[in-house]
PDB file of N, CA and C in Angstrom:
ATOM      1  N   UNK A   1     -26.103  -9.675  -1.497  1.00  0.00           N
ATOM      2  CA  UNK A   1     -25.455  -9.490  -2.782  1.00  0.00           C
ATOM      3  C   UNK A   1     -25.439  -7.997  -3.092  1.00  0.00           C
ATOM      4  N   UNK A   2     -24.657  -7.304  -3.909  1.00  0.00           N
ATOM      5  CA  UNK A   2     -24.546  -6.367  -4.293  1.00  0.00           C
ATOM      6  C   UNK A   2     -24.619  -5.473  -6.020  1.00  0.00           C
ATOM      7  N   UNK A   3     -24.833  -5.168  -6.006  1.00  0.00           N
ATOM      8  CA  UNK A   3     -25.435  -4.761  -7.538  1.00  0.00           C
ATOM      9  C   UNK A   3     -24.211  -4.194  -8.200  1.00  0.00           C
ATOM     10  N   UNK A   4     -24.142  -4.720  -8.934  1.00  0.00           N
ATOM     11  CA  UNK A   4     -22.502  -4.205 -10.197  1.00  0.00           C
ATOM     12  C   UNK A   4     -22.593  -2.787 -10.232  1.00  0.00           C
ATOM     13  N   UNK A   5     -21.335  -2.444 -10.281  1.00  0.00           N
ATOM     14  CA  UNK A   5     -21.315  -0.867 -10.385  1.00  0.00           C
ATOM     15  C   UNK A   5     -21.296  -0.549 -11.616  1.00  0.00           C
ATOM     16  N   UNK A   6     -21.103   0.787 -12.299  1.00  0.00           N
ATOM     17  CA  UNK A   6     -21.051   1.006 -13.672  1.00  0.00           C
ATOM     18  C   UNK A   6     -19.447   1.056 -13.823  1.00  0.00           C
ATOM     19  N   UNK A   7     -19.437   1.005 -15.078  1.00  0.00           N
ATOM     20  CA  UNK A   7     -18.188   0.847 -15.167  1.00  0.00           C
ATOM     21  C   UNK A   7     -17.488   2.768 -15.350  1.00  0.00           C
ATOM     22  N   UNK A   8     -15.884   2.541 -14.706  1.00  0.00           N
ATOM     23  CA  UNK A   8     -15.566   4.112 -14.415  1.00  0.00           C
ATOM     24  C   UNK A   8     -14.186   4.338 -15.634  1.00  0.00           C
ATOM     25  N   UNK A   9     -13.852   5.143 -15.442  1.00  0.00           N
ATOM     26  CA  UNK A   9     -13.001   5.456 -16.631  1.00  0.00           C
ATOM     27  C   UNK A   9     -11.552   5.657 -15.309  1.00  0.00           C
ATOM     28  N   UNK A  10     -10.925   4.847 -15.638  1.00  0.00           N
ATOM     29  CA  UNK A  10      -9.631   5.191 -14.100  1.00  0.00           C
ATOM     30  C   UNK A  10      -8.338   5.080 -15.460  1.00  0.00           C
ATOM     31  N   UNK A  11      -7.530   5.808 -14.856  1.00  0.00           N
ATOM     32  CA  UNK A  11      -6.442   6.166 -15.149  1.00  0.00           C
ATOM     33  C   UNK A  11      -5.136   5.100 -14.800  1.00  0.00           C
ATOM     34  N   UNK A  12      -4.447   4.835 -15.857  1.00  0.00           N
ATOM     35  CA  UNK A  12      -3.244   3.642 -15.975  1.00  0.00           C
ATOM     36  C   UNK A  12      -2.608   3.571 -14.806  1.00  0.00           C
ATOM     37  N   UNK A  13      -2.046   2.813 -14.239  1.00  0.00           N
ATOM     38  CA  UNK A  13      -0.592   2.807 -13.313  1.00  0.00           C
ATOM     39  C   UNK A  13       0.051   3.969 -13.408  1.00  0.00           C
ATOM     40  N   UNK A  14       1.021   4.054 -13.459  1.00  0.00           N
ATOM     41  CA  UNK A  14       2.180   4.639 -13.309  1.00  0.00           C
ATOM     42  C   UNK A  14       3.289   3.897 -14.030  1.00  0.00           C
ATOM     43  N   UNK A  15       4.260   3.844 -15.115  1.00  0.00           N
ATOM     44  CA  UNK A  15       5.104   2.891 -15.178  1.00  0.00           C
ATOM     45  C   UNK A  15       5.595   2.486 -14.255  1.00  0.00           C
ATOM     46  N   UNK A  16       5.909   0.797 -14.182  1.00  0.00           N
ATOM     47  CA  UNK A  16       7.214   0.187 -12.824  1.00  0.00           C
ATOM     48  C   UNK A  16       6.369   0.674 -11.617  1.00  0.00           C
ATOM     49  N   UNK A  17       5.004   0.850 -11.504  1.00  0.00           N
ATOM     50  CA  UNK A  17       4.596   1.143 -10.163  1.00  0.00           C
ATOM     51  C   UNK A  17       4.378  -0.195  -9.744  1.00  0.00           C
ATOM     52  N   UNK A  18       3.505  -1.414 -10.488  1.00  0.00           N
ATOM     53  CA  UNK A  18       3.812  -2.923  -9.815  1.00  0.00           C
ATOM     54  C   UNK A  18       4.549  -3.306  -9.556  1.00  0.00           C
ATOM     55  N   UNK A  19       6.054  -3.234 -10.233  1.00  0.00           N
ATOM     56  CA  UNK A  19       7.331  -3.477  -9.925  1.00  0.00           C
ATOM     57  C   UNK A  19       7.789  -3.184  -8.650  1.00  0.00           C
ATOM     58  N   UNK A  20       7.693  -1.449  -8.415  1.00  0.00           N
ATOM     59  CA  UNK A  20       8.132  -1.080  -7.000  1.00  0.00           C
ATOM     60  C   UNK A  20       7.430  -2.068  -6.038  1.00  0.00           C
ATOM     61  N   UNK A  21       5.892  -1.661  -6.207  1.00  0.00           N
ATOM     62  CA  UNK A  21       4.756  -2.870  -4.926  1.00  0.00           C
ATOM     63  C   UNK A  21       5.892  -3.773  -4.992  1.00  0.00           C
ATOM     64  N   UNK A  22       5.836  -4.385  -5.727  1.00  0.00           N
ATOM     65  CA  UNK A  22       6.060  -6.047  -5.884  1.00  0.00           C
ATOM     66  C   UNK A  22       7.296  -6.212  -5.391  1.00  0.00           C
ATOM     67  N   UNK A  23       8.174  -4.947  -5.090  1.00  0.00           N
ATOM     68  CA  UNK A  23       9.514  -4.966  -4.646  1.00  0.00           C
ATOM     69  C   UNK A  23       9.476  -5.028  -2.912  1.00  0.00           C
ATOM     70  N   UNK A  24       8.641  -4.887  -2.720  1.00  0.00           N
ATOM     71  CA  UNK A  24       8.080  -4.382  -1.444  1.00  0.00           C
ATOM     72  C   UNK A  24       7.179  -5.387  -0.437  1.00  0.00           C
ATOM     73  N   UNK A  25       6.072  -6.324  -1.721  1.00  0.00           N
ATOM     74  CA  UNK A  25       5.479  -7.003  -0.854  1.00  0.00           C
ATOM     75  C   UNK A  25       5.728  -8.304  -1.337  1.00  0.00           C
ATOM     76  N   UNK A  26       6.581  -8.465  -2.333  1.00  0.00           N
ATOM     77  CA  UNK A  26       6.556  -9.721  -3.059  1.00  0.00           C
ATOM     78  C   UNK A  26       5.391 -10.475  -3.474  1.00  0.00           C
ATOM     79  N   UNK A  27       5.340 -11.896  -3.173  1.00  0.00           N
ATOM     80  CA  UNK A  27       4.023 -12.511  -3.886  1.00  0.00           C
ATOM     81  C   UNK A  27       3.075 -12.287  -3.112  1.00  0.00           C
ATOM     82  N   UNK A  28       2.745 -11.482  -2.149  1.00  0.00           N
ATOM     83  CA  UNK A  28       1.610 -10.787  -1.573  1.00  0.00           C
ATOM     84  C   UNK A  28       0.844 -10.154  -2.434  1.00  0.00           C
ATOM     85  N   UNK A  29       1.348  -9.698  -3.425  1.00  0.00           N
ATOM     86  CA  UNK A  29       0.484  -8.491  -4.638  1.00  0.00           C
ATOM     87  C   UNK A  29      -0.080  -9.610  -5.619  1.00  0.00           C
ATOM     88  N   UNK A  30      -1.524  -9.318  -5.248  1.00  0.00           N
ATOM     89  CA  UNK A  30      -2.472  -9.911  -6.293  1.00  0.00           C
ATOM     90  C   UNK A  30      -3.200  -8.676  -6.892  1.00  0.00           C
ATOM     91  N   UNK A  31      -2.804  -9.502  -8.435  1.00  0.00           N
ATOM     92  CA  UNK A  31      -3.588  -8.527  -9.463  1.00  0.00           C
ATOM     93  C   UNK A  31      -4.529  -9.165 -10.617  1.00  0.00           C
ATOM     94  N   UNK A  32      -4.879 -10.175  -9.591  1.00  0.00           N
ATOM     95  CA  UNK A  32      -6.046 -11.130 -10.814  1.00  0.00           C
ATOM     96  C   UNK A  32      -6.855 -10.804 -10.503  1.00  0.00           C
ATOM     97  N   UNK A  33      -8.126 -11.232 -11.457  1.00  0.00           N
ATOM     98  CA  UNK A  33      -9.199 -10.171 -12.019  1.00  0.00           C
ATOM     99  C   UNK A  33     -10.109 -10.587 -10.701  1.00  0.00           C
ATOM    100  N   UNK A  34     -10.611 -11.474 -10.063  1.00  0.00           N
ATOM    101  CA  UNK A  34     -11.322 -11.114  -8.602  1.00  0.00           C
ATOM    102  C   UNK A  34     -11.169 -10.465  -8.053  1.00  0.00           C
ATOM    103  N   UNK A  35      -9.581 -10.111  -7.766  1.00  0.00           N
ATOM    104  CA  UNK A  35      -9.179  -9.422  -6.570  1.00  0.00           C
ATOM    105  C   UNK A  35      -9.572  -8.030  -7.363  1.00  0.00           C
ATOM    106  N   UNK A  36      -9.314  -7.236  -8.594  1.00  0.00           N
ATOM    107  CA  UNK A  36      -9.572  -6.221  -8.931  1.00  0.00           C
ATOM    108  C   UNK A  36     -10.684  -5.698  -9.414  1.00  0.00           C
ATOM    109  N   UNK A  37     -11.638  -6.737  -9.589  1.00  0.00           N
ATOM    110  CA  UNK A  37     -13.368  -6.633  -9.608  1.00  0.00           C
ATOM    111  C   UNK A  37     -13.905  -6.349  -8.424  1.00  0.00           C
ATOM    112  N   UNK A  38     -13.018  -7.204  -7.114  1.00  0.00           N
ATOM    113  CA  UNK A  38     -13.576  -6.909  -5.812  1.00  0.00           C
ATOM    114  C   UNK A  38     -13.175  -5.596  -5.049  1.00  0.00           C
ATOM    115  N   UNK A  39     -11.863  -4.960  -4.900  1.00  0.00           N
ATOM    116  CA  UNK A  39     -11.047  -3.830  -4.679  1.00  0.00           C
ATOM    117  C   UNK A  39     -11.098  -3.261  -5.561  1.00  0.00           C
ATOM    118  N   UNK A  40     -11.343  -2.902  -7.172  1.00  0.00           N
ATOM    119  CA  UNK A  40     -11.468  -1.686  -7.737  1.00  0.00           C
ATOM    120  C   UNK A  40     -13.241  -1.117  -7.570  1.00  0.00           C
ATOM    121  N   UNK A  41     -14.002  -1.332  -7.046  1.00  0.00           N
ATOM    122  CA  UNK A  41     -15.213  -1.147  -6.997  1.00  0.00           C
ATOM    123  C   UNK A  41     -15.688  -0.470  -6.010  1.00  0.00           C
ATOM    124  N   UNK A  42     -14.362  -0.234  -4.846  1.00  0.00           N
ATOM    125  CA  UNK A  42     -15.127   0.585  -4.019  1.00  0.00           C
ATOM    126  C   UNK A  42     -14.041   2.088  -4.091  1.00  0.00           C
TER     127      UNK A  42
END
């Protein structure tokens, strides 16, 4: 197991930057909160 990180101060998107992804990978782009608890942490 791994110990929670602290929490960081990160900076917004970009406007229409999911849009572009999403133009790109379609329903491949996950942005629910596991996937971004698990991938924003490192």
């Amino acid at each position: 197991m791994t110990a929670p990180l602290p929490n960081f101060d990160r900076k917004p998107l970009p406007t229409g930057f999911l849009d572009e992804v999403r133009a790109v990978v379609g329903d491949r782009l996950g942005t629910g909160e596991a996937i971004r608890l698990q991938h924003g942490s490192s």
